[in-house]
PDB file of N, CA and C in Angstrom:
ATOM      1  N   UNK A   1       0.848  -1.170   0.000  1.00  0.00           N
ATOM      2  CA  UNK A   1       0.000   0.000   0.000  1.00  0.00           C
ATOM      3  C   UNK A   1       0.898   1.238   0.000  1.00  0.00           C
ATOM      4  N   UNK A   2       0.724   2.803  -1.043  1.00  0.00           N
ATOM      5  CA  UNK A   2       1.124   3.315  -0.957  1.00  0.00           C
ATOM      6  C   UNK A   2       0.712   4.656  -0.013  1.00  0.00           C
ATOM      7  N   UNK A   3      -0.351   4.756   0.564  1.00  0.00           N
ATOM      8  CA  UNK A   3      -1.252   5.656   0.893  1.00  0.00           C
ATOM      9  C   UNK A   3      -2.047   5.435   1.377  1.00  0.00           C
ATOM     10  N   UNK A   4      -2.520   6.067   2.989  1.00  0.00           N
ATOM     11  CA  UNK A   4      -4.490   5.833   3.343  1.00  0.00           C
ATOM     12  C   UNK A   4      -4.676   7.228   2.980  1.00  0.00           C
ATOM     13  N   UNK A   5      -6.050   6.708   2.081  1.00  0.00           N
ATOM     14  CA  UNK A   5      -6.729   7.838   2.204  1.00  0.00           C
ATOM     15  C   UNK A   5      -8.072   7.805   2.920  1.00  0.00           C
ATOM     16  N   UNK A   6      -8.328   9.182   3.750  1.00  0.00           N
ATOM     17  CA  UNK A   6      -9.630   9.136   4.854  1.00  0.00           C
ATOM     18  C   UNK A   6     -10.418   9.926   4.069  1.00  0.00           C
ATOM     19  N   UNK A   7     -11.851   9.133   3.595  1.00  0.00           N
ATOM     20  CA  UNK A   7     -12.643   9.998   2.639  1.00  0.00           C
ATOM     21  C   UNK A   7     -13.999  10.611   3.137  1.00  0.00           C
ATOM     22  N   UNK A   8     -13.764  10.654   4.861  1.00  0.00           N
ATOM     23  CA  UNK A   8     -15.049  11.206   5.304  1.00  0.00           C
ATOM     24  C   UNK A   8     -15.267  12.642   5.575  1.00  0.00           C
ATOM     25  N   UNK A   9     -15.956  13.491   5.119  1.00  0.00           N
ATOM     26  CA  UNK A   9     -15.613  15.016   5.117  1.00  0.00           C
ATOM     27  C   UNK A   9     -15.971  15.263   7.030  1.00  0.00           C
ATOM     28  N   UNK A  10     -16.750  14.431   7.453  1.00  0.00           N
ATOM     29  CA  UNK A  10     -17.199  14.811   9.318  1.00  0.00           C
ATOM     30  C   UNK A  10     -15.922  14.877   9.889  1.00  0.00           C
ATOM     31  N   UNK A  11     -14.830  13.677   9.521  1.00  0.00           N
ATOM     32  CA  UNK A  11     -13.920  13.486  10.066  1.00  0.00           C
ATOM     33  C   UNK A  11     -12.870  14.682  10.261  1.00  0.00           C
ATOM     34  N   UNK A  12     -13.018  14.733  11.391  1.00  0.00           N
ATOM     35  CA  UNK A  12     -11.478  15.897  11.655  1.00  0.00           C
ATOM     36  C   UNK A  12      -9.832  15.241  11.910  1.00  0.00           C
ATOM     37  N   UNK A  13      -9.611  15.455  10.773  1.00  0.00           N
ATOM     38  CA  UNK A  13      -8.016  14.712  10.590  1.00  0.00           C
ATOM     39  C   UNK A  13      -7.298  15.836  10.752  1.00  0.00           C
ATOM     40  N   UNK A  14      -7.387  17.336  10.872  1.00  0.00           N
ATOM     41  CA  UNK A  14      -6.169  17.895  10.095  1.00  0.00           C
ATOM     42  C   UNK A  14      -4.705  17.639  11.813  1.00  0.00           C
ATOM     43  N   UNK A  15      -5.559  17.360  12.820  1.00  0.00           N
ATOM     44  CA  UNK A  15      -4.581  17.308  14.089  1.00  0.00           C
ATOM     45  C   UNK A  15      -4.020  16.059  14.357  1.00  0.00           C
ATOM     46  N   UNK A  16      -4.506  15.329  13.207  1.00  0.00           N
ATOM     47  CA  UNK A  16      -4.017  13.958  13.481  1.00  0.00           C
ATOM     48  C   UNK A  16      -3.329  13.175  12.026  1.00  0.00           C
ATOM     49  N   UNK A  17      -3.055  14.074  11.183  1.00  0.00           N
ATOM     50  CA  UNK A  17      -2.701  13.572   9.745  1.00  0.00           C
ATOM     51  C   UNK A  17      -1.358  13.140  10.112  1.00  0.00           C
ATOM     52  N   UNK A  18      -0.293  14.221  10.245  1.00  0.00           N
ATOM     53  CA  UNK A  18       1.154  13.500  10.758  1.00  0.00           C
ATOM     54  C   UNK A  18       1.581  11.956  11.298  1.00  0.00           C
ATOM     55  N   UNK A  19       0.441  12.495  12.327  1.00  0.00           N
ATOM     56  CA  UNK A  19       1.243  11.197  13.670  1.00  0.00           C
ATOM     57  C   UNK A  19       0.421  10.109  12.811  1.00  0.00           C
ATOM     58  N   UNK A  20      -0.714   9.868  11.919  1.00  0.00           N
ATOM     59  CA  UNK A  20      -0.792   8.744  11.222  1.00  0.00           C
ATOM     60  C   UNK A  20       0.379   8.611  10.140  1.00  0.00           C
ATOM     61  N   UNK A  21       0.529   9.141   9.818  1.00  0.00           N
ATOM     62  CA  UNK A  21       1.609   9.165   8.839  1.00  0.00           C
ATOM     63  C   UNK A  21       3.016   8.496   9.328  1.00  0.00           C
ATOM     64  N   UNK A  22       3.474   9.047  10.906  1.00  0.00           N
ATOM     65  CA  UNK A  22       4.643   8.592  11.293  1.00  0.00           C
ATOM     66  C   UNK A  22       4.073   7.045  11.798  1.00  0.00           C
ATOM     67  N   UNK A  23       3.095   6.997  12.263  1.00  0.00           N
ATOM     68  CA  UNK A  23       2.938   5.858  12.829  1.00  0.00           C
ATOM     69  C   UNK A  23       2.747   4.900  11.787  1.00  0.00           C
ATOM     70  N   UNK A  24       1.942   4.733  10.339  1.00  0.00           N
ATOM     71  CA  UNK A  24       2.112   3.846   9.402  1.00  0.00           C
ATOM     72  C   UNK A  24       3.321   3.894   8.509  1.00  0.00           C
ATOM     73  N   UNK A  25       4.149   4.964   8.835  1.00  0.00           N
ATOM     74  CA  UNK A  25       4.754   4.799   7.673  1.00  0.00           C
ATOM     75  C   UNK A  25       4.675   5.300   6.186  1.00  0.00           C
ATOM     76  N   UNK A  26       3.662   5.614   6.171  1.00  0.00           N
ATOM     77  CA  UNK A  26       3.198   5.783   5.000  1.00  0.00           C
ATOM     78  C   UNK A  26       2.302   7.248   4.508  1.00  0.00           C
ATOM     79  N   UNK A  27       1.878   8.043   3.548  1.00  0.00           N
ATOM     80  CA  UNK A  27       1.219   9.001   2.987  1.00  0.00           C
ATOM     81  C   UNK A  27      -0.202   8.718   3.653  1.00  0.00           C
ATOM     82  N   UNK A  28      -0.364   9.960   4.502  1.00  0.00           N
ATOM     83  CA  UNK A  28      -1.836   9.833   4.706  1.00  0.00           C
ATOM     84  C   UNK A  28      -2.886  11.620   4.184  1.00  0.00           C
ATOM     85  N   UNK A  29      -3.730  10.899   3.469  1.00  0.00           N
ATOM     86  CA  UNK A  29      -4.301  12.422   3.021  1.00  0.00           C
ATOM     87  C   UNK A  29      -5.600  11.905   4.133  1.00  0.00           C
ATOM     88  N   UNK A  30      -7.123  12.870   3.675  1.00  0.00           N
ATOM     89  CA  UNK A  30      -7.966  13.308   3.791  1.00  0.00           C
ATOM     90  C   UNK A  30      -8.662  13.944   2.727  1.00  0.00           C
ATOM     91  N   UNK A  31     -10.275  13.676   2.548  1.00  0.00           N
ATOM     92  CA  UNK A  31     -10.380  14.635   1.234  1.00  0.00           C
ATOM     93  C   UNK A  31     -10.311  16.001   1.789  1.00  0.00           C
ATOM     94  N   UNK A  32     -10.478  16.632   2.985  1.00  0.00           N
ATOM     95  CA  UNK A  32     -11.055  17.987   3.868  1.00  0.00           C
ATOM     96  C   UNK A  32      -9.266  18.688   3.511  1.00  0.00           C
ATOM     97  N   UNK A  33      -8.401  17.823   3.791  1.00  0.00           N
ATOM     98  CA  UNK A  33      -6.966  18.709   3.536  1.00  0.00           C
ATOM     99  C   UNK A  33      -6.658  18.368   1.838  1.00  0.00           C
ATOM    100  N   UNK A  34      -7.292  17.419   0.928  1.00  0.00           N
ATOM    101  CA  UNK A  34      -6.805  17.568  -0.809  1.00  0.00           C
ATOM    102  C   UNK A  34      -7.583  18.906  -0.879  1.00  0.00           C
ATOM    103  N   UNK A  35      -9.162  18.761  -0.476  1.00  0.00           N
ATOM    104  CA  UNK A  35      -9.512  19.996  -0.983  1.00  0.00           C
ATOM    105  C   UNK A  35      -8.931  21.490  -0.715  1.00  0.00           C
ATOM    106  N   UNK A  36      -8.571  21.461   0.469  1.00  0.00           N
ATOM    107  CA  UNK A  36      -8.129  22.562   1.106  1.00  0.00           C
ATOM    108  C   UNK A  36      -6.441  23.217  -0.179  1.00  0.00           C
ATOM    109  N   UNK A  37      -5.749  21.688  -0.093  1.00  0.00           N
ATOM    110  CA  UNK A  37      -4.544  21.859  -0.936  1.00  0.00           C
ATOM    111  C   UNK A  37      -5.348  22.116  -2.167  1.00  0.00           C
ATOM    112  N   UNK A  38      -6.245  21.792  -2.943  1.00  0.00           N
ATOM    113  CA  UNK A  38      -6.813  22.066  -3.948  1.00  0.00           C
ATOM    114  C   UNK A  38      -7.214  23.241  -4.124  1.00  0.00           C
ATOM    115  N   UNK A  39      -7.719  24.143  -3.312  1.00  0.00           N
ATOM    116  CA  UNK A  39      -8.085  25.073  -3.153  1.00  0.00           C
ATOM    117  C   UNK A  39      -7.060  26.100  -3.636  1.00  0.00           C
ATOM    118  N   UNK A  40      -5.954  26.312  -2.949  1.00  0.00           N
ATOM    119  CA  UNK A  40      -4.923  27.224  -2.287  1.00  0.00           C
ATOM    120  C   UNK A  40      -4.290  27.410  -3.595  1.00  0.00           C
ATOM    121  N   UNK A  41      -4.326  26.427  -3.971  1.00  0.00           N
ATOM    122  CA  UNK A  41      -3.185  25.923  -5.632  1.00  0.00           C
ATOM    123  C   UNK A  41      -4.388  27.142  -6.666  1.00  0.00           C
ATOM    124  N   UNK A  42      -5.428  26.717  -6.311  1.00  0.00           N
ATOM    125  CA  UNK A  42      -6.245  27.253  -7.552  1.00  0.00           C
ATOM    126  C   UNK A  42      -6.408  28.985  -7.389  1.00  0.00           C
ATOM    127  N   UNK A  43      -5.802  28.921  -5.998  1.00  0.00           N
ATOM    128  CA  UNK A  43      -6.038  30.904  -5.651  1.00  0.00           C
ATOM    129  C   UNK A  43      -4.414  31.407  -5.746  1.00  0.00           C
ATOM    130  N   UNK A  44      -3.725  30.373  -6.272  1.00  0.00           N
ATOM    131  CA  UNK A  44      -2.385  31.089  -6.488  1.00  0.00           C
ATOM    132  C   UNK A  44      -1.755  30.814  -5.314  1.00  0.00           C
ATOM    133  N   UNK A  45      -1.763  30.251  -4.320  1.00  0.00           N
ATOM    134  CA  UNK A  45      -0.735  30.643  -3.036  1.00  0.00           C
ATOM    135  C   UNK A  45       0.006  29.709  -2.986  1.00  0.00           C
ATOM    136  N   UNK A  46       0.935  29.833  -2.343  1.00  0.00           N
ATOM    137  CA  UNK A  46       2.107  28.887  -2.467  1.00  0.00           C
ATOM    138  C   UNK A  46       1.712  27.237  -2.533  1.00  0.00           C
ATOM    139  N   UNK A  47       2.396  26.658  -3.213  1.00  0.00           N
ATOM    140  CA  UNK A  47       2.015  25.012  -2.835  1.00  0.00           C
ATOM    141  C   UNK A  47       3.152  24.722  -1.141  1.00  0.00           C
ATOM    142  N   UNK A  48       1.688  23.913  -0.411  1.00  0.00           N
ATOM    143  CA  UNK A  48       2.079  23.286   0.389  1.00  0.00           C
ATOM    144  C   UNK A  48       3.729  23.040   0.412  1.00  0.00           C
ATOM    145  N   UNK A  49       4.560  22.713   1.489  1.00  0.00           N
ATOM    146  CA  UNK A  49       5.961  21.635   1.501  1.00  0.00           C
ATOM    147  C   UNK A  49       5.350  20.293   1.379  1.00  0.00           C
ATOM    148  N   UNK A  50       6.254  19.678   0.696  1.00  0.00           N
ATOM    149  CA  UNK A  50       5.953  17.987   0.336  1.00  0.00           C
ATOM    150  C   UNK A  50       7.073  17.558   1.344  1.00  0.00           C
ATOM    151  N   UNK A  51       6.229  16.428   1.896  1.00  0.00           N
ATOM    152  CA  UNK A  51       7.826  15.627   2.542  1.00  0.00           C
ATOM    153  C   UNK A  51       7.911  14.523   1.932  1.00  0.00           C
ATOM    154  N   UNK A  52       8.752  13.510   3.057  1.00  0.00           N
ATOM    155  CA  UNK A  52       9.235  12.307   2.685  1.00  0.00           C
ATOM    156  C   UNK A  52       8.980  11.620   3.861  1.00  0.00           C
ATOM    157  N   UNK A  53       7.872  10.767   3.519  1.00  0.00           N
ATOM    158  CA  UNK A  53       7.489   9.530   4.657  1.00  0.00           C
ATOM    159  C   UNK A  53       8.196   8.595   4.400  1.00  0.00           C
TER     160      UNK A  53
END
């Protein structure tokens, strides 16, 4: 698996996206933070930092 993705918009991930991330190992989105990154991109503002899980 390269990725969880959490596709429930109720769900409040944005305080807990990291520590899933460190704890699987692995890329974890949300649709509530793609859209948000989706958003930001489309109003011009900087793109997010990308890391390395």
């Amino acid at each position: 698996m390269d990725a969880v993705f959490l596709s429930c918009t109720n769900l409040r991930t944005a305080g807990i996206l990291h520590k899933l991330e460190a704890k699987l190992s692995m890329l974890v989105l949300s649709s509530n933070h793609s859209l948000a990154w989706h958003m930001s991109t489309l109003a011009g503002m900087a793109e997010p930092e990308t890391r390395e899980i």
